[in-house]
Protein backbone atom coordinates (compact mmCIF):
# COMPACT_ATOMS: atom_id res chain seq x y z
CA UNK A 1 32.33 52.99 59.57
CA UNK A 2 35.46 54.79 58.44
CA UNK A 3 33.87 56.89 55.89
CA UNK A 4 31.88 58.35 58.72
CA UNK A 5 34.22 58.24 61.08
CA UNK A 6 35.54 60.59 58.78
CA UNK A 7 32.99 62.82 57.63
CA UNK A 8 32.06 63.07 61.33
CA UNK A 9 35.45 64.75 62.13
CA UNK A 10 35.65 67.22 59.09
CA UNK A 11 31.81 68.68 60.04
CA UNK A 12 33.50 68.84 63.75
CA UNK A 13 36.48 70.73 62.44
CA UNK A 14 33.97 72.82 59.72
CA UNK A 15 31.51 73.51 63.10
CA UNK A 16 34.49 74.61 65.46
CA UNK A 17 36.38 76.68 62.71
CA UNK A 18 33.60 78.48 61.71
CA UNK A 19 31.85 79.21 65.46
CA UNK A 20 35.76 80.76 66.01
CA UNK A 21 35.09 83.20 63.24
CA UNK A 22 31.52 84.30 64.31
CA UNK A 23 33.14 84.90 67.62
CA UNK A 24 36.33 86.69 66.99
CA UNK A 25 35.27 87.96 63.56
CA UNK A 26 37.25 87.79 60.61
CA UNK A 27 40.81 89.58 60.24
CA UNK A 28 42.90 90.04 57.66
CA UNK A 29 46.96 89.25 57.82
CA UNK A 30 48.59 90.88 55.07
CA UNK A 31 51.44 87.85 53.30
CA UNK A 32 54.59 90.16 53.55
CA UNK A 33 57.54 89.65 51.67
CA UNK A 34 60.63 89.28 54.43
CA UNK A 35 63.66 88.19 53.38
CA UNK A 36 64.51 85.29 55.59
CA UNK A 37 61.42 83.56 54.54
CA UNK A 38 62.18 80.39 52.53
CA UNK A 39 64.59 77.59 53.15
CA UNK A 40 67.64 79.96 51.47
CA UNK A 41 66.61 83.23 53.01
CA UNK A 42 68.14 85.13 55.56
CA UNK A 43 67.94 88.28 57.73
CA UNK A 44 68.68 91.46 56.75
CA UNK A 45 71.14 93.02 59.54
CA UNK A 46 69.60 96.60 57.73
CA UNK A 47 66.68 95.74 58.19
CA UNK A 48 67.10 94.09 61.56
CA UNK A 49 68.98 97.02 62.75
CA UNK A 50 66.04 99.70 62.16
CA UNK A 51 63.73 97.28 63.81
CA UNK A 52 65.81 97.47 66.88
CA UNK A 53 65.79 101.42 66.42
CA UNK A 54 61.91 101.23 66.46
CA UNK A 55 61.65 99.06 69.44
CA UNK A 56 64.42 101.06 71.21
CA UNK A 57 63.04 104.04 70.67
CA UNK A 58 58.71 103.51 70.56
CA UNK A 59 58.11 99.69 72.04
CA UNK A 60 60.40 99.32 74.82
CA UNK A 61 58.31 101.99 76.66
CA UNK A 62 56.11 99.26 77.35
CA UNK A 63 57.86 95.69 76.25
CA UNK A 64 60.92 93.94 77.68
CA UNK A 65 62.59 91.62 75.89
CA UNK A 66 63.99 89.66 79.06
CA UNK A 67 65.19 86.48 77.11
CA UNK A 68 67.50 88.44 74.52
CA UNK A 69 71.09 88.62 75.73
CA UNK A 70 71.92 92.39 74.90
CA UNK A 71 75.90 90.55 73.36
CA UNK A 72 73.66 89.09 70.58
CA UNK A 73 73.26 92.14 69.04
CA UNK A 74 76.52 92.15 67.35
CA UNK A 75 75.75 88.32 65.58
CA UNK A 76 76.61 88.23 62.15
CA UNK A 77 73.69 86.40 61.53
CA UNK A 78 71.56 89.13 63.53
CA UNK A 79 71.84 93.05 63.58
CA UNK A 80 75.33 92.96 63.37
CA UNK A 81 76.53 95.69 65.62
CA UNK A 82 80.06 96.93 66.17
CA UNK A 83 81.57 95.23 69.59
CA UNK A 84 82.16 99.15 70.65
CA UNK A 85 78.35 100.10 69.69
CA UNK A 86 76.93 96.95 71.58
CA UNK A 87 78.97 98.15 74.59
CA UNK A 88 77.07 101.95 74.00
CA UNK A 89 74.28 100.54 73.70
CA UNK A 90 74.38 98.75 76.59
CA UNK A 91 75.52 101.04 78.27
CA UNK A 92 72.02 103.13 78.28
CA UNK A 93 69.95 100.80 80.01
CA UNK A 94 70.02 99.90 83.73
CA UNK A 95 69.44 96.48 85.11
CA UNK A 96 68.65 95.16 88.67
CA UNK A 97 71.80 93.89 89.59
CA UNK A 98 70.65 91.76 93.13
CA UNK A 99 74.27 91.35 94.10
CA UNK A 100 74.51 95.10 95.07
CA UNK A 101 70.24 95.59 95.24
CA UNK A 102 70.39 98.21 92.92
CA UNK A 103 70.25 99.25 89.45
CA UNK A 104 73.34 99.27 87.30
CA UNK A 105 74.16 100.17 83.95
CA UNK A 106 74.04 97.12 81.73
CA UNK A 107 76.54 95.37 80.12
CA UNK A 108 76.56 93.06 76.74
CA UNK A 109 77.01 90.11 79.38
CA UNK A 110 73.47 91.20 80.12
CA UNK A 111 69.87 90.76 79.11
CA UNK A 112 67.52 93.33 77.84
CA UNK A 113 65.42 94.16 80.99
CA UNK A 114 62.12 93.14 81.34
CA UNK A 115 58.92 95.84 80.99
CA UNK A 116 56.15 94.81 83.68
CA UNK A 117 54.89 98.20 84.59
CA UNK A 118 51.91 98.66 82.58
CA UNK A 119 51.16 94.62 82.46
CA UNK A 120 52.32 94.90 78.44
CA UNK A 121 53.46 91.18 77.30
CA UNK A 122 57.41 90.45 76.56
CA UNK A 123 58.00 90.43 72.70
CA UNK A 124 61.10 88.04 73.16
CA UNK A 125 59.19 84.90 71.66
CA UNK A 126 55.85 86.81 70.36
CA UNK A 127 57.09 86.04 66.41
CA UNK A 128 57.09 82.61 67.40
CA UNK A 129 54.12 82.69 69.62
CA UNK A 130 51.62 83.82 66.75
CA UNK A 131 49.93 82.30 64.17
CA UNK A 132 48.61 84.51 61.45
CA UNK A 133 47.92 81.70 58.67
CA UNK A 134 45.55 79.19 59.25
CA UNK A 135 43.74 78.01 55.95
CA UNK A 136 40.22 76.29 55.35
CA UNK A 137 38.41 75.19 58.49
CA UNK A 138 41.18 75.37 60.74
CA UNK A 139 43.44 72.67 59.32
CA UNK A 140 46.69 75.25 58.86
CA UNK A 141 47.08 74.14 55.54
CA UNK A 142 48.41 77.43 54.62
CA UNK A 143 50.50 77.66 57.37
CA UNK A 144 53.20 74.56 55.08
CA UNK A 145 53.60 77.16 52.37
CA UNK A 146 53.48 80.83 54.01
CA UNK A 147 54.56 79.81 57.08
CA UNK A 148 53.15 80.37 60.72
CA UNK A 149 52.87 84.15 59.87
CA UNK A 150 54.10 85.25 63.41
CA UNK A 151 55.91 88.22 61.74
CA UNK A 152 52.91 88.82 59.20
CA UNK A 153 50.58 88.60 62.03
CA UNK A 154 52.60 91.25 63.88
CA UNK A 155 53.19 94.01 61.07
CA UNK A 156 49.58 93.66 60.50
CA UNK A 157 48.50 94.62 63.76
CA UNK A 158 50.41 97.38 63.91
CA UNK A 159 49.34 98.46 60.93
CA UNK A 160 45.69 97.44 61.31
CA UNK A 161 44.34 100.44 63.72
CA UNK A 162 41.28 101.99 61.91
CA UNK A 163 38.51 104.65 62.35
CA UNK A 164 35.86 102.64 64.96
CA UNK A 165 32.90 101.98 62.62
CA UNK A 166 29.68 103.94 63.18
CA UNK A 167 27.48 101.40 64.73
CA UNK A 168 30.56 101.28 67.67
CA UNK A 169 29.31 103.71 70.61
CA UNK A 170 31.79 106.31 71.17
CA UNK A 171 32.87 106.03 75.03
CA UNK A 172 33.41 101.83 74.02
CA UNK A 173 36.30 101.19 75.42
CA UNK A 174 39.83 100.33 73.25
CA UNK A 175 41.04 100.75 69.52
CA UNK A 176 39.50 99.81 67.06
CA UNK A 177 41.97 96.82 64.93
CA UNK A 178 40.77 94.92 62.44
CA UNK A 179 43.26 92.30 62.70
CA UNK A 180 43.23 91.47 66.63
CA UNK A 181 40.03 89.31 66.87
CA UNK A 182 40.01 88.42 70.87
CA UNK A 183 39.55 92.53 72.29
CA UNK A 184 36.04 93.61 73.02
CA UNK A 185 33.57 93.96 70.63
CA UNK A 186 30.34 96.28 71.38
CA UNK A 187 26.92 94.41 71.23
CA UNK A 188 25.68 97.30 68.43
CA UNK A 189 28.20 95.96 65.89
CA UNK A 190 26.47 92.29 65.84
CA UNK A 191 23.85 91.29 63.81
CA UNK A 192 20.46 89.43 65.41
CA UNK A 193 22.58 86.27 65.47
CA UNK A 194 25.86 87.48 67.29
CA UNK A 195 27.65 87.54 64.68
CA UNK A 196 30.22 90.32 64.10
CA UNK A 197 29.70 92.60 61.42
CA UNK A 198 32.65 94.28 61.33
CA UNK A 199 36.33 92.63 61.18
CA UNK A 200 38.71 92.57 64.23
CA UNK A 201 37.64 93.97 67.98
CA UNK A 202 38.83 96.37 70.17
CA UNK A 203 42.50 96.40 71.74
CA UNK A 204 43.80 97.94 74.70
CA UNK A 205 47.13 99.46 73.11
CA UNK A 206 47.17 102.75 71.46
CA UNK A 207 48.50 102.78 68.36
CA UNK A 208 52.35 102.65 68.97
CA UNK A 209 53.61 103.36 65.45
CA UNK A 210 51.61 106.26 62.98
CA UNK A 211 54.22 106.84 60.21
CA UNK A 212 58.06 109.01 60.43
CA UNK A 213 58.00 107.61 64.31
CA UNK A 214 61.68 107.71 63.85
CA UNK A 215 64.63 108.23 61.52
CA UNK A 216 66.91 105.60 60.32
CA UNK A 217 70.49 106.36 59.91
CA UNK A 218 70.07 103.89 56.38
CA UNK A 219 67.84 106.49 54.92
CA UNK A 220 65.54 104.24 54.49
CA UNK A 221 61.46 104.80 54.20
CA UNK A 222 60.14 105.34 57.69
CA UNK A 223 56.20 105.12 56.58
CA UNK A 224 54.01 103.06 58.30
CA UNK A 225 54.06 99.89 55.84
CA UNK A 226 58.39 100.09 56.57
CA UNK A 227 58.32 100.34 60.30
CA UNK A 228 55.39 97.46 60.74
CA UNK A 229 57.66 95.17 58.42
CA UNK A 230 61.35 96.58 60.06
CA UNK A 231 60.29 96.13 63.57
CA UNK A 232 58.55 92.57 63.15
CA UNK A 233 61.19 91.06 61.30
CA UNK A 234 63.62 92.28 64.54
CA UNK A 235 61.02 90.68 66.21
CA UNK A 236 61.14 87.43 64.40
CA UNK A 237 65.04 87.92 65.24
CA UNK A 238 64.40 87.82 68.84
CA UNK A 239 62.38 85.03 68.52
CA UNK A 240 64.65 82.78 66.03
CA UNK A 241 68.20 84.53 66.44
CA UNK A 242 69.64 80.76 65.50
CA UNK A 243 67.35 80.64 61.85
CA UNK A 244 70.64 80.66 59.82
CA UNK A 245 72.40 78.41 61.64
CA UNK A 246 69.62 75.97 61.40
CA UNK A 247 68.62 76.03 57.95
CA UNK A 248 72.50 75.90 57.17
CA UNK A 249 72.15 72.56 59.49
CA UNK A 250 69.32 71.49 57.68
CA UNK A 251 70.26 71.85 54.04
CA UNK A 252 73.75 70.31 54.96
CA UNK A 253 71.59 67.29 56.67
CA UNK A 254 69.43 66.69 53.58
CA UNK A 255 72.55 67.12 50.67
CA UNK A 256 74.37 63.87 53.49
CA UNK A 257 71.33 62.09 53.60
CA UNK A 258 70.99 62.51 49.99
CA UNK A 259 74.58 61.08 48.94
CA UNK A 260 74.22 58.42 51.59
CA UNK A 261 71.42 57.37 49.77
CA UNK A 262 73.21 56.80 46.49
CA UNK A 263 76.05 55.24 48.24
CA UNK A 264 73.94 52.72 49.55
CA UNK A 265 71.91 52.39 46.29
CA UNK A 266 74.67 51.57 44.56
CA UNK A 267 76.34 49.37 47.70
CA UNK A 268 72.73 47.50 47.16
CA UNK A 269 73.32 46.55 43.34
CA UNK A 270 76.69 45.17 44.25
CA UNK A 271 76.25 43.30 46.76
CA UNK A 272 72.91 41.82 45.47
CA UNK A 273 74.03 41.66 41.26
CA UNK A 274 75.60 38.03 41.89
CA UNK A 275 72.07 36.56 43.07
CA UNK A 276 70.20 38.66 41.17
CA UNK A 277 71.50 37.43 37.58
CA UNK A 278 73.40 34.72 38.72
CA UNK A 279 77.56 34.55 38.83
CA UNK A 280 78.99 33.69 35.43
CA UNK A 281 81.51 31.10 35.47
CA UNK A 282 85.22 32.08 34.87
């Protein structure tokens, strides 16, 4: 009864797993390297700090980040901004301030401002709030060794805007991306079954980033495979700006729990040695 029990529920997950892929179509999320992946890894304020740039300066035209206080900019364990820089950079956004019913100029006390005006989501938790590994038949297998692939999923997207394939009509409506699977798809790109023969679907965003979108004051590469990576590991910043602190938590949990376990190993074969081999007579 068990064994079929059994069998029963990994045909069920097979069935749903793959009737997801026929519908959505199969994407691609490129495993990138970032350097807080990994139970010793950390951000890289660079790194962190051109992915700000890149959201400053291209994504914030659309995308608030209202949960991201703007004094956490200057974290050691996040972009690491000068105290006088936070303040400048603060200094060039405005905020509703309900107190006076107006906009102000913000201050590091404040949060960045949300972006509602062309109904664009907030990026504050989106790292967190994607999966881009899965594994076979839906059991997220590979998410316990690459991760949940938020930040993977992201860079991808951005860099996954293609050419619309030639069985797409050319009025359809969107960009083509052959990593965002739940846009529109047009009924000439599926085969007699319904099934999607191209990857991805169609998205409503233009593509925000095409290459050189801006210059970093590092030096560093601005190509398209750099700013994807830069601005979704700022991303995964604003999602996680704690990571450190918490794997620093962790490891120190697991080296106590570790010598507390010897300790009491050894507390064990004390206590027990007299009954265990019997006490020898003086």
């Amino acid at each position: 009864m068990i064994r079929k029990l059994t069998l029963t529920a990994i045909a069920a997950l097979g069935l749903s797993a793959g009737g997801a892929l026929a519908a959505g179509g199969e994407a691609h999320v490129e495993d990138f390297d970032f350097s807080f992946e990994g139970p010793f890894g950390s951000y890289d304020q660079n790194q962190l700090q051109r992915g700000l740039k890149i959201y400053t300066e291209v994504c914030s035209a659309c995308h608030g980040l209202r949960y991201v206080p703007l004094r956490t900019l200057g974290d050691e364990t996040g972009p690491g901004l000068p105290e006088d820089q936070v303040r400048a950079y603060a200094s060039e956004i405005e905020v509703f301030d309900a107190s006076i019913d107006d906009f102000r100029p913000a201050t590091p006390a404040d949060k960045f401002p949300a972006n509602d005006a062309v109904d664009a989501p907030d990026l504050s938790l989106m790292a967190k709030g994607r999966a881009g590994f899965h594994g076979p038949i839906g059991l997220g297998i590979n998410q316990i060794v690459k991760g949940m692939g938020g930040p993977e999923y992201i860079a991808s997207l951005l860099a996954g805007y293609h050419e619309a394939p030639e069985c797409a009509p050319e009025d359809f409506t969107g960009y083509y991306n052959t990593v965002f699977t739940a846009g529109g798809f047009p009924e000439e790109c599926k085969d007699e079954d319904g099934n999607h023969t191209v990857p991805g679907s169609w998205i409503g965003m233009a593509p925000p980033l095409m290459g050189e979108d801006v210059e970093f004051d590092d030096g560093h590469s601005n190509e398209l495979h750099h700013e994807v990576q830069d601005v979704a590991a700022f991303l995964m910043w604003t999602a996680e700006p704690k990571m450190m602190q918490r794997k620093t938590a962790g490891l120190t949990g697991v080296i106590f729990l570790a010598v507390l376990a010897v300790l009491l190993y050894l507390t064990n074969k004390r206590i027990w040695a007299p009954i265990k081999y019997g006490r020898k007579d003086d």
